[in-house]
Protein backbone atom coordinates (compact mmCIF):
# COMPACT_ATOMS: atom_id res chain seq x y z
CA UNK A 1 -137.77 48.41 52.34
CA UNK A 2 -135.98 45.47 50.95
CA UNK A 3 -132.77 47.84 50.00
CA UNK A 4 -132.47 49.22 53.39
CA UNK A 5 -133.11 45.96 55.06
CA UNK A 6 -130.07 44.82 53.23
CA UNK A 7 -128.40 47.77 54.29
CA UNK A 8 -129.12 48.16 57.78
CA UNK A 9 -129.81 44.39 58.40
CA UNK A 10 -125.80 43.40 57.08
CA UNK A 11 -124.20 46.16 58.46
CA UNK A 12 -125.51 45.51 61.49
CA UNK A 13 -124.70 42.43 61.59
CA UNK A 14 -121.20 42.99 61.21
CA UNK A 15 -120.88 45.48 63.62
CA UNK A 16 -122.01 42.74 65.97
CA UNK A 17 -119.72 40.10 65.18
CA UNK A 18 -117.21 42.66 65.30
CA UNK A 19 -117.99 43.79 68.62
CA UNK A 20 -117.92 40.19 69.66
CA UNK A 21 -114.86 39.13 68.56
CA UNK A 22 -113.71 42.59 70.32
CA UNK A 23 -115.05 40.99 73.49
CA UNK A 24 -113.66 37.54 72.82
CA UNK A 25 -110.64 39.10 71.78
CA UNK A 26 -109.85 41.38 74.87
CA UNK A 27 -110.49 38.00 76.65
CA UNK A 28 -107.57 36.34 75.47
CA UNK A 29 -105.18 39.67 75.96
CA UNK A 30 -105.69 40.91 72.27
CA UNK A 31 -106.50 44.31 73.87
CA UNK A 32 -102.86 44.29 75.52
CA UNK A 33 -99.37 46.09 74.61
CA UNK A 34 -95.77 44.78 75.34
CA UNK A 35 -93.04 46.77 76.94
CA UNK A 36 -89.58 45.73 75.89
CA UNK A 37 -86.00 46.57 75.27
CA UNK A 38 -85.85 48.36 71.92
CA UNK A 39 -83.81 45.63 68.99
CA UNK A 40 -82.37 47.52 65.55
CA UNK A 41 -82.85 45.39 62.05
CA UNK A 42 -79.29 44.26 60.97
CA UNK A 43 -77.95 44.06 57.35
CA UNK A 44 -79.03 41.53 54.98
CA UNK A 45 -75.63 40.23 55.06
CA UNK A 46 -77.06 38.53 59.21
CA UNK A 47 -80.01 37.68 57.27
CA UNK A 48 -82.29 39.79 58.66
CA UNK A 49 -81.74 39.35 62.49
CA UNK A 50 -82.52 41.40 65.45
CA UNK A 51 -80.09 43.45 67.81
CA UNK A 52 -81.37 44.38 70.99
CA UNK A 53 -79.72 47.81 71.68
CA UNK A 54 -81.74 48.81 74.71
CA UNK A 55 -81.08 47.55 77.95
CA UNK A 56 -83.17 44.44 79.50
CA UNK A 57 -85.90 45.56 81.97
CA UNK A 58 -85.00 45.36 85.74
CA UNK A 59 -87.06 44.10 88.25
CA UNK A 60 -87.16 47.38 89.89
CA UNK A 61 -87.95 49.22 86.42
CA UNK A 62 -91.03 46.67 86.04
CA UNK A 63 -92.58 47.66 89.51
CA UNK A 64 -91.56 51.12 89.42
CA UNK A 65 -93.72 51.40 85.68
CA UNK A 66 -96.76 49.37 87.07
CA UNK A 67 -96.93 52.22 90.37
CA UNK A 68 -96.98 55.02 88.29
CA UNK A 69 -98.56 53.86 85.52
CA UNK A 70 -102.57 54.53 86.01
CA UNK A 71 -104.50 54.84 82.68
CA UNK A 72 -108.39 54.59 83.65
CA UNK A 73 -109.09 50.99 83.05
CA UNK A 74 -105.57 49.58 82.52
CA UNK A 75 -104.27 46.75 84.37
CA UNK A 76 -100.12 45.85 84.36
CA UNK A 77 -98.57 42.57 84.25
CA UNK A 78 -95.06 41.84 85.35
CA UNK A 79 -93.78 38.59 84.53
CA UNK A 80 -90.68 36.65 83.45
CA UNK A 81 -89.83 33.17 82.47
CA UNK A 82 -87.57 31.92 85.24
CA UNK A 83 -86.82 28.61 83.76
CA UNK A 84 -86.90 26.90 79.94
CA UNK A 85 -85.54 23.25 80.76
CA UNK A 86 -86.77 22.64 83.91
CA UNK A 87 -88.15 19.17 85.16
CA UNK A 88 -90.95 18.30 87.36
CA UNK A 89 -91.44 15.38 89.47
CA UNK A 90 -94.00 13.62 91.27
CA UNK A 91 -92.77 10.26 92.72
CA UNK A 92 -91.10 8.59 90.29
CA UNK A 93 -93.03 9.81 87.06
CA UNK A 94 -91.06 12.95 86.07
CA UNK A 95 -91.63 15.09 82.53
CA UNK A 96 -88.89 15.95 80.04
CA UNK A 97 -86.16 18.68 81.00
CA UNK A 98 -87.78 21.36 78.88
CA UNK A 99 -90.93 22.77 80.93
CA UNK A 100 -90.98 26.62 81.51
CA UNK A 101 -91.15 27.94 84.54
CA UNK A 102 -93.00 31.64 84.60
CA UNK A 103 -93.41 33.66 87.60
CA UNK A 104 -96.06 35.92 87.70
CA UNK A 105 -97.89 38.48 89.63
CA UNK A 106 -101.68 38.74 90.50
CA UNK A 107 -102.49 40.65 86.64
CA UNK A 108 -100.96 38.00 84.81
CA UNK A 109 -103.73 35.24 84.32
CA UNK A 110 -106.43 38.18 83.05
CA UNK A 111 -104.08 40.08 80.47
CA UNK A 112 -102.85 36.96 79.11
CA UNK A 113 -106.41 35.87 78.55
CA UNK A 114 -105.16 32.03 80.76
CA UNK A 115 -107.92 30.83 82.70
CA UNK A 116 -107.82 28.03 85.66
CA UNK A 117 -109.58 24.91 84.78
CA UNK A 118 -109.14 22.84 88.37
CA UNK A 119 -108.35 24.53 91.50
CA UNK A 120 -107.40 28.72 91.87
CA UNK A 121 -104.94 31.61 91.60
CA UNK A 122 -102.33 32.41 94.04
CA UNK A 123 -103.80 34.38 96.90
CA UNK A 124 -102.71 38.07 97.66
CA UNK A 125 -100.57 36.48 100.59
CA UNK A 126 -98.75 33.74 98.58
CA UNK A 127 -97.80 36.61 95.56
CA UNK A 128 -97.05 39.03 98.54
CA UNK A 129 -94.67 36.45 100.43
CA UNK A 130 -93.24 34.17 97.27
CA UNK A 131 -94.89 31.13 98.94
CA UNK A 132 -94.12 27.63 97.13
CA UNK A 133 -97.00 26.96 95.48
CA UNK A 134 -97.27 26.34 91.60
CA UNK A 135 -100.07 26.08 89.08
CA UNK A 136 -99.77 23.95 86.62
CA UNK A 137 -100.07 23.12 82.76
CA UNK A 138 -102.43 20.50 81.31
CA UNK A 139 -99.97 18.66 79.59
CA UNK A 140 -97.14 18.28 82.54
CA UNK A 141 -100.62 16.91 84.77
CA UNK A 142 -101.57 14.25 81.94
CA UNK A 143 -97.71 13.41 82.03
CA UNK A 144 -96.99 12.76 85.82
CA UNK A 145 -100.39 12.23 87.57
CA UNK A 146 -103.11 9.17 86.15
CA UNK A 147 -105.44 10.56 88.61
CA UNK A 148 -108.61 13.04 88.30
CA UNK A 149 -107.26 16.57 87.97
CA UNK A 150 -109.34 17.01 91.09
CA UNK A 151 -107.15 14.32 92.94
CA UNK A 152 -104.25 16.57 92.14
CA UNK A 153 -105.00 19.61 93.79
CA UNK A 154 -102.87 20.01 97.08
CA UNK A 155 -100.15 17.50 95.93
CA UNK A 156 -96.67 18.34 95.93
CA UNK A 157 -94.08 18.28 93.00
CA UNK A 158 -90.94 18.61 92.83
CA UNK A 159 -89.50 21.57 90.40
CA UNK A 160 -85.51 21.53 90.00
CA UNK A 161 -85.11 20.54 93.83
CA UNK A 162 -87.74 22.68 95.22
CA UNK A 163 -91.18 21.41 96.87
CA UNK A 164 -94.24 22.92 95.41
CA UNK A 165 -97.76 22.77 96.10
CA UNK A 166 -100.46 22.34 93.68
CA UNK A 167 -103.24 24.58 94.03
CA UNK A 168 -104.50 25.01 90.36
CA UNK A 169 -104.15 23.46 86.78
CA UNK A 170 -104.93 25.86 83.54
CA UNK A 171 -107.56 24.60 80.91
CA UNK A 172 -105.98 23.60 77.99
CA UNK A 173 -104.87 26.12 75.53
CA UNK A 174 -102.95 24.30 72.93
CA UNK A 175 -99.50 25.82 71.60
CA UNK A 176 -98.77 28.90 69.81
CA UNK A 177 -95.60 29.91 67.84
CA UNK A 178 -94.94 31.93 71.12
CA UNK A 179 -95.39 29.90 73.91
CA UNK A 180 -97.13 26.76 75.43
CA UNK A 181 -98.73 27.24 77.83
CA UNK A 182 -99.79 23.82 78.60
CA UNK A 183 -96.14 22.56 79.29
CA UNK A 184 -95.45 25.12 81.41
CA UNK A 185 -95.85 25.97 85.22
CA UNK A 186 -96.88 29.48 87.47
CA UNK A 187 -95.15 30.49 90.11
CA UNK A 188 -95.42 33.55 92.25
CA UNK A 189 -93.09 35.98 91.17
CA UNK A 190 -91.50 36.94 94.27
CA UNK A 191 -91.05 33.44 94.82
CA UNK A 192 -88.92 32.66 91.63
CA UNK A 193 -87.22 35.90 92.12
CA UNK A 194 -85.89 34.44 95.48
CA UNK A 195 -84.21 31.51 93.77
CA UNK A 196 -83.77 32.24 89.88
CA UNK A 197 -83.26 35.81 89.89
CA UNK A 198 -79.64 37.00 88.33
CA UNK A 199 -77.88 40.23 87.55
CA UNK A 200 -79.76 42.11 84.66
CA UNK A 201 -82.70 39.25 84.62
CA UNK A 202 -84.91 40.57 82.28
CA UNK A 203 -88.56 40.83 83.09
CA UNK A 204 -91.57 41.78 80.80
CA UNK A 205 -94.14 44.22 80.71
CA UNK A 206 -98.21 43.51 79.92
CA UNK A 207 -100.46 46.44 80.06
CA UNK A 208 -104.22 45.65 79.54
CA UNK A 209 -106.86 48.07 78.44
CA UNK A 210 -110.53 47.36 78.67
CA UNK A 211 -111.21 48.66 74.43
CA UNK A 212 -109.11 48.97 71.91
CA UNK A 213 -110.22 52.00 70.81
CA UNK A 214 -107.87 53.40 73.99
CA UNK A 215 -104.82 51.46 72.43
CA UNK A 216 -103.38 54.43 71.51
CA UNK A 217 -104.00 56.88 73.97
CA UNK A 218 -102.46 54.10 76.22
CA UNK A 219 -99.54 53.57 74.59
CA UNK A 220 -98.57 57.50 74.84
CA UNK A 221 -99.02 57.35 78.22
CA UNK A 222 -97.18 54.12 78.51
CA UNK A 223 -94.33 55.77 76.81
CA UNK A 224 -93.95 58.75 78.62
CA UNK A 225 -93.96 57.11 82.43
CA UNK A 226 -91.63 54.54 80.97
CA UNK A 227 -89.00 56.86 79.82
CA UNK A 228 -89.35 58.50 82.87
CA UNK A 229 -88.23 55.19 85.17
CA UNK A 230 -85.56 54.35 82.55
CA UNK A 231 -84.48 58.14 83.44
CA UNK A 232 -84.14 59.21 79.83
CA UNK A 233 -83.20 62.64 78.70
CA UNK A 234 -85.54 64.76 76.35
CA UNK A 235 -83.23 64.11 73.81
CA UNK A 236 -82.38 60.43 74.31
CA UNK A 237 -84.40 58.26 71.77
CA UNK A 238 -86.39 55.47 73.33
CA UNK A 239 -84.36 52.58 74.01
CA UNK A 240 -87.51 50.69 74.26
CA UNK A 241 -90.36 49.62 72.21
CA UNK A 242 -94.14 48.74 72.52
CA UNK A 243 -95.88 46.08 70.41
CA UNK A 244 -99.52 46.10 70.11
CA UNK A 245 -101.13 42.83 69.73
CA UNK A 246 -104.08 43.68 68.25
CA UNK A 247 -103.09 43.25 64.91
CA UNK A 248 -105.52 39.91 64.28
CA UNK A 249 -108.43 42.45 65.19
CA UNK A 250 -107.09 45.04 62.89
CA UNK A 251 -106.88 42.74 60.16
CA UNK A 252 -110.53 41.46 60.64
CA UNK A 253 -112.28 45.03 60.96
CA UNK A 254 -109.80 46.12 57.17
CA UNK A 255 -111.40 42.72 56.11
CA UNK A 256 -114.86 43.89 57.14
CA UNK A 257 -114.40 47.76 55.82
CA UNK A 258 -114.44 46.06 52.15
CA UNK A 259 -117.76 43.90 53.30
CA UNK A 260 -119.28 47.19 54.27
CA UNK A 261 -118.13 48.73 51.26
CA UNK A 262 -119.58 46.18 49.01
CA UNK A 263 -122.49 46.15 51.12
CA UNK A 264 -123.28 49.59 50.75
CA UNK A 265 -122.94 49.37 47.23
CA UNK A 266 -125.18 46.02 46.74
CA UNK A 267 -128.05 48.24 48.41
CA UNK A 268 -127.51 51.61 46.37
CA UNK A 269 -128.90 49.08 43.23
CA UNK A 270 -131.53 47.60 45.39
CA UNK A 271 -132.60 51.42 46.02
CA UNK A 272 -131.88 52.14 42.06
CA UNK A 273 -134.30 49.79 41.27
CA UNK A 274 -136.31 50.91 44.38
CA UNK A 275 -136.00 54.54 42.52
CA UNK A 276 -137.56 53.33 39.00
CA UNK A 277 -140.54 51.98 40.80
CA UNK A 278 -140.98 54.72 43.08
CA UNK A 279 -140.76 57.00 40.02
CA UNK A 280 -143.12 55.22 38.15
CA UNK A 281 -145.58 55.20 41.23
CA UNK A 282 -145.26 59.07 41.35
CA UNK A 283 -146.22 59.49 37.93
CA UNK A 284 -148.97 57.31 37.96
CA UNK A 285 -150.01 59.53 41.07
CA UNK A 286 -149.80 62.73 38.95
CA UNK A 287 -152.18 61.16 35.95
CA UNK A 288 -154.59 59.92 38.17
CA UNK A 289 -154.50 63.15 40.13
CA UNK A 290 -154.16 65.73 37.05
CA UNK A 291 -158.28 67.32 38.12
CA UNK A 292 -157.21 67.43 41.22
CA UNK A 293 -154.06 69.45 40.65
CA UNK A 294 -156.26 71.75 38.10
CA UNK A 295 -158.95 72.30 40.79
CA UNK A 296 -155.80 73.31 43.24
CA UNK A 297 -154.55 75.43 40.36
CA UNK A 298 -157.30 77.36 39.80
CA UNK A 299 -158.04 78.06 43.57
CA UNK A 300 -154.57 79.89 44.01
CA UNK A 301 -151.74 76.91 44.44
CA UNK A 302 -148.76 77.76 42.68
CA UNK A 303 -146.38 75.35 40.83
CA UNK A 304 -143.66 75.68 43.61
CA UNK A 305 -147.28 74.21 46.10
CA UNK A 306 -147.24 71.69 43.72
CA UNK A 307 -143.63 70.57 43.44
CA UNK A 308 -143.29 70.75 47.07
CA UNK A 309 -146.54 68.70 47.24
CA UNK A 310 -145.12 66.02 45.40
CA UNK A 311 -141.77 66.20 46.54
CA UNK A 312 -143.21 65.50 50.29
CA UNK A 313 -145.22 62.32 49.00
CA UNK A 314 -142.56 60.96 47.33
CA UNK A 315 -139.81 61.50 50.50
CA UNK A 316 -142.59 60.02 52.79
CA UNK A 317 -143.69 56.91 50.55
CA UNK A 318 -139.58 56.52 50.74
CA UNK A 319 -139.59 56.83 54.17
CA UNK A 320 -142.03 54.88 55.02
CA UNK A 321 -140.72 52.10 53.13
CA UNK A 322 -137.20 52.74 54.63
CA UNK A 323 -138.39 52.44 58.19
CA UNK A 324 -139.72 48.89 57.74
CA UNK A 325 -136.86 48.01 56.06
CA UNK A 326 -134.50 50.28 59.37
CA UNK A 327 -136.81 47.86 61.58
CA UNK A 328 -136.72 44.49 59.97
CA UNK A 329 -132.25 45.14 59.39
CA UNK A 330 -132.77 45.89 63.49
CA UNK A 331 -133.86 42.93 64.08
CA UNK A 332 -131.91 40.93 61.63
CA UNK A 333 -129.02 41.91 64.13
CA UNK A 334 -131.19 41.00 67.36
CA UNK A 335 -131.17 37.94 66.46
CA UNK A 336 -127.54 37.45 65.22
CA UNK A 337 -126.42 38.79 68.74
CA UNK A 338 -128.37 36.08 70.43
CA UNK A 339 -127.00 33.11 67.98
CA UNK A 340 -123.32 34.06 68.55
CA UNK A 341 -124.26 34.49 71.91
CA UNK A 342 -122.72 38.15 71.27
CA UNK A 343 -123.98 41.77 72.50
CA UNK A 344 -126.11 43.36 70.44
CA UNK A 345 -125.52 47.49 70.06
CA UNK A 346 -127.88 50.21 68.21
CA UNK A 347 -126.70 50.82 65.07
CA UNK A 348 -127.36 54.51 64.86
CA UNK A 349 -125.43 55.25 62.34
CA UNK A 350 -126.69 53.23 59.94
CA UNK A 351 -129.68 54.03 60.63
CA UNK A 352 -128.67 57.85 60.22
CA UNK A 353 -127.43 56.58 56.53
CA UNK A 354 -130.45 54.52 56.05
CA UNK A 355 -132.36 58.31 56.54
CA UNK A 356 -130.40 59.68 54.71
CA UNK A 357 -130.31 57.85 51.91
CA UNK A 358 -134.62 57.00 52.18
CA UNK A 359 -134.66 60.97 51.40
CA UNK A 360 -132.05 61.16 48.72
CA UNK A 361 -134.31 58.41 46.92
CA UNK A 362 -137.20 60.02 47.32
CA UNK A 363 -136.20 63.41 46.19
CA UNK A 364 -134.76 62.15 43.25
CA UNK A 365 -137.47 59.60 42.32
CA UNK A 366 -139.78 62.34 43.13
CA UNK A 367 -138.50 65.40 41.25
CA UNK A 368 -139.47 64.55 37.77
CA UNK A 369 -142.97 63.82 38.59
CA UNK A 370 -143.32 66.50 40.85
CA UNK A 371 -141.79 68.93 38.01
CA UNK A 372 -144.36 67.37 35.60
CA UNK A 373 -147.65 67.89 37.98
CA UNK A 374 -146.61 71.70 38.44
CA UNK A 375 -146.13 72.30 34.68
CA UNK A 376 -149.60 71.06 34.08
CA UNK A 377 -151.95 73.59 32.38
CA UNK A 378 -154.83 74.39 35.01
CA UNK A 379 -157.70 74.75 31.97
CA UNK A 380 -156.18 71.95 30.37
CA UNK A 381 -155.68 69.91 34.02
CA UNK A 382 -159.74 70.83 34.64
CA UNK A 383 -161.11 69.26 31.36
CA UNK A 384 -158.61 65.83 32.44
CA UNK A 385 -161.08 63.30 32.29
């Protein structure tokens, strides 16, 4: 019991943390792939920098890929970052020349994992007809209003000579080595494309899946419609390249394959020692039992009734024992799921191995004894006193 609650009980409780931080993950755009222009290592003599060899994604590429592409649960993001020094005003307060200016289509806030703190998204109308409105970073708010971000909702700022209206501020991420989001500002795409757009402006490419487990089913597809809008040849090489970004998760779960590993063995000694007892029981069993097994002897049992016999009650004392141990681990992860506020799945297959292993245990801690009660002498068993 105590071995197989250790078992089931930790391996189910990773399973759920895991599946949690799945959920947590694909909330945030873990469970997302990039599209981009392929780049070639260069020599170590240009210490190790990048080339891009493929071409930059067109605007027309981007919409053509998100049309045809149609994997069951995938979403598509096109996006590109209009501006990188651009300065907003409001009045006479004003924020430094370096605020990025992203345009972005009705997909982008979900993939990306970016959720609105004050206010809303653009509206299927405004993305449809590039319509000047803007939502905003928390850290260009703090900087030009000293209002409630309530207050700020419908006001309208100034963005490199162009009037915008406010109709949303994000909650506050925090920076990243890739972006920051918080000093930055959303704009619909159409709209930016109106005024920003240039010859061979290169836009990006978000897909979104709903599990990771699809990742790379997804990708194949991915790859496939996309060579077919950058009209590539059978023999042309991909001139593009997609980048998973689900490598935190992959780390985590290799992390957690070594847990269950060392799991798995910490609970084979618990059931060692489990074993010994269980063998000792058994024998115990067969000395206090010795008449009995002459009296079954004598009436026509033979040793193979008796091995069997013993074999059974030593599986089922095992069992037993194991599915206490199947229901206390069960619960063990019940009640994780509910701490971390997480989602709580059957563990089947540990349960399967828990099974499995209850009967290994009690075959082996059962054989000996079992072998011993069917050698017994009948006469000899008869005269046991």
């Amino acid at each position: 019991m105590v071995g197989i609650t250790a078992l089931v009980g930790i391996l189910t409780a990773i399973d759920t943390m895991l599946y949690s931080i799945n959920d947590n993950f694909s909330s945030i755009g873990a469970n997302s792939f990039k599209i981009r222009p392929s780049y070639e290592s260069l020599k170590s003599n240009r210490h190790g920098r990048r080339k891009k060899i493929g071409d930059n994604i067109s605007f027309r590429q981007a919409n053509q890929f998100k049309k045809k592409y149609n994997f069951s649960g995938a979403k598509t993001t096109i996006f590109t970052n209009y501006l990188f020094d651009s300065t907003i005003k409001y009045g006479d307060k004003k924020t430094n020349p370096n605020k990025k200016v992203i345009g972005i289509d009705d997909n982008y806030m979900e993939i990306s994992g970016i959720e609105i703190g004050v206010g809303r998204f653009f509206n299927n109308s405004e993305l449809r007809d590039g319509m000047h409105k803007v939502i905003l970073g928390n850290g260009i708010v703090k900087k030009i209003f000293k209002v409630k971000k309530e207050k700020v909702i419908g006001k309208i700022v100034d963005i490199n000579g162009y009037k915008y209206k406010i109709i949303g501020i994000m909650k506050e991420q925090g920076s990243n080595k890739n972006s920051n989001v918080d000093q930055s500002a959303l704009i619909p795409l159409l709209n930016g494309k109106r005024y920003y757009h240039f010859e061979n402006k290169a836009y990006s490419l978000n897909v979104g899946i709903r599990s990771s487990l699809q990742m790379e089913d997804a990708i194949s597809k991915a790859t496939g419609v996309f060579r077919n809008v950058r009209k590539l040849n059978i023999k042309d090489k991909n001139d593009f390249e997609i980048t998973k970004s689900d490598n935190i998760l992959k780390m985590l779960k290799d992390a957690t394959f070594k847990i269950r590993f060392a799991t798995i063995a910490i609970a084979l000694i618990t059931l060692l020692g489990a074993a010994i007892g269980l063998m000792n029981i058994m024998l115990v069993m067969v000395s206090e039992r010795t008449r009995e097994i002459g009296i079954r002897k004598s009436i026509g049992a033979t040793n193979k009734h008796i091995l069997t016999q013993f074999l059974t009650e030593s599986v089922i004392i095992s069992q037993i024992g194991g599915l206490l141990g199947i229901i206390f681990g069960v619960v063990i992860g019940i009640v994780l799921a509910h701490y971390i506020d997480g989602q709580f799945r059957m563990p089947w297959a540990w349960i399967g191995l828990a099974i499995v292993i209850n009967t290994i245990v009690g075959l082996l801690s059962g054989v000996y004894p079992a072998m011993k009660a069917a050698k017994l002498d009948p006469i000899e068993s008869l005269r046991y006193e």
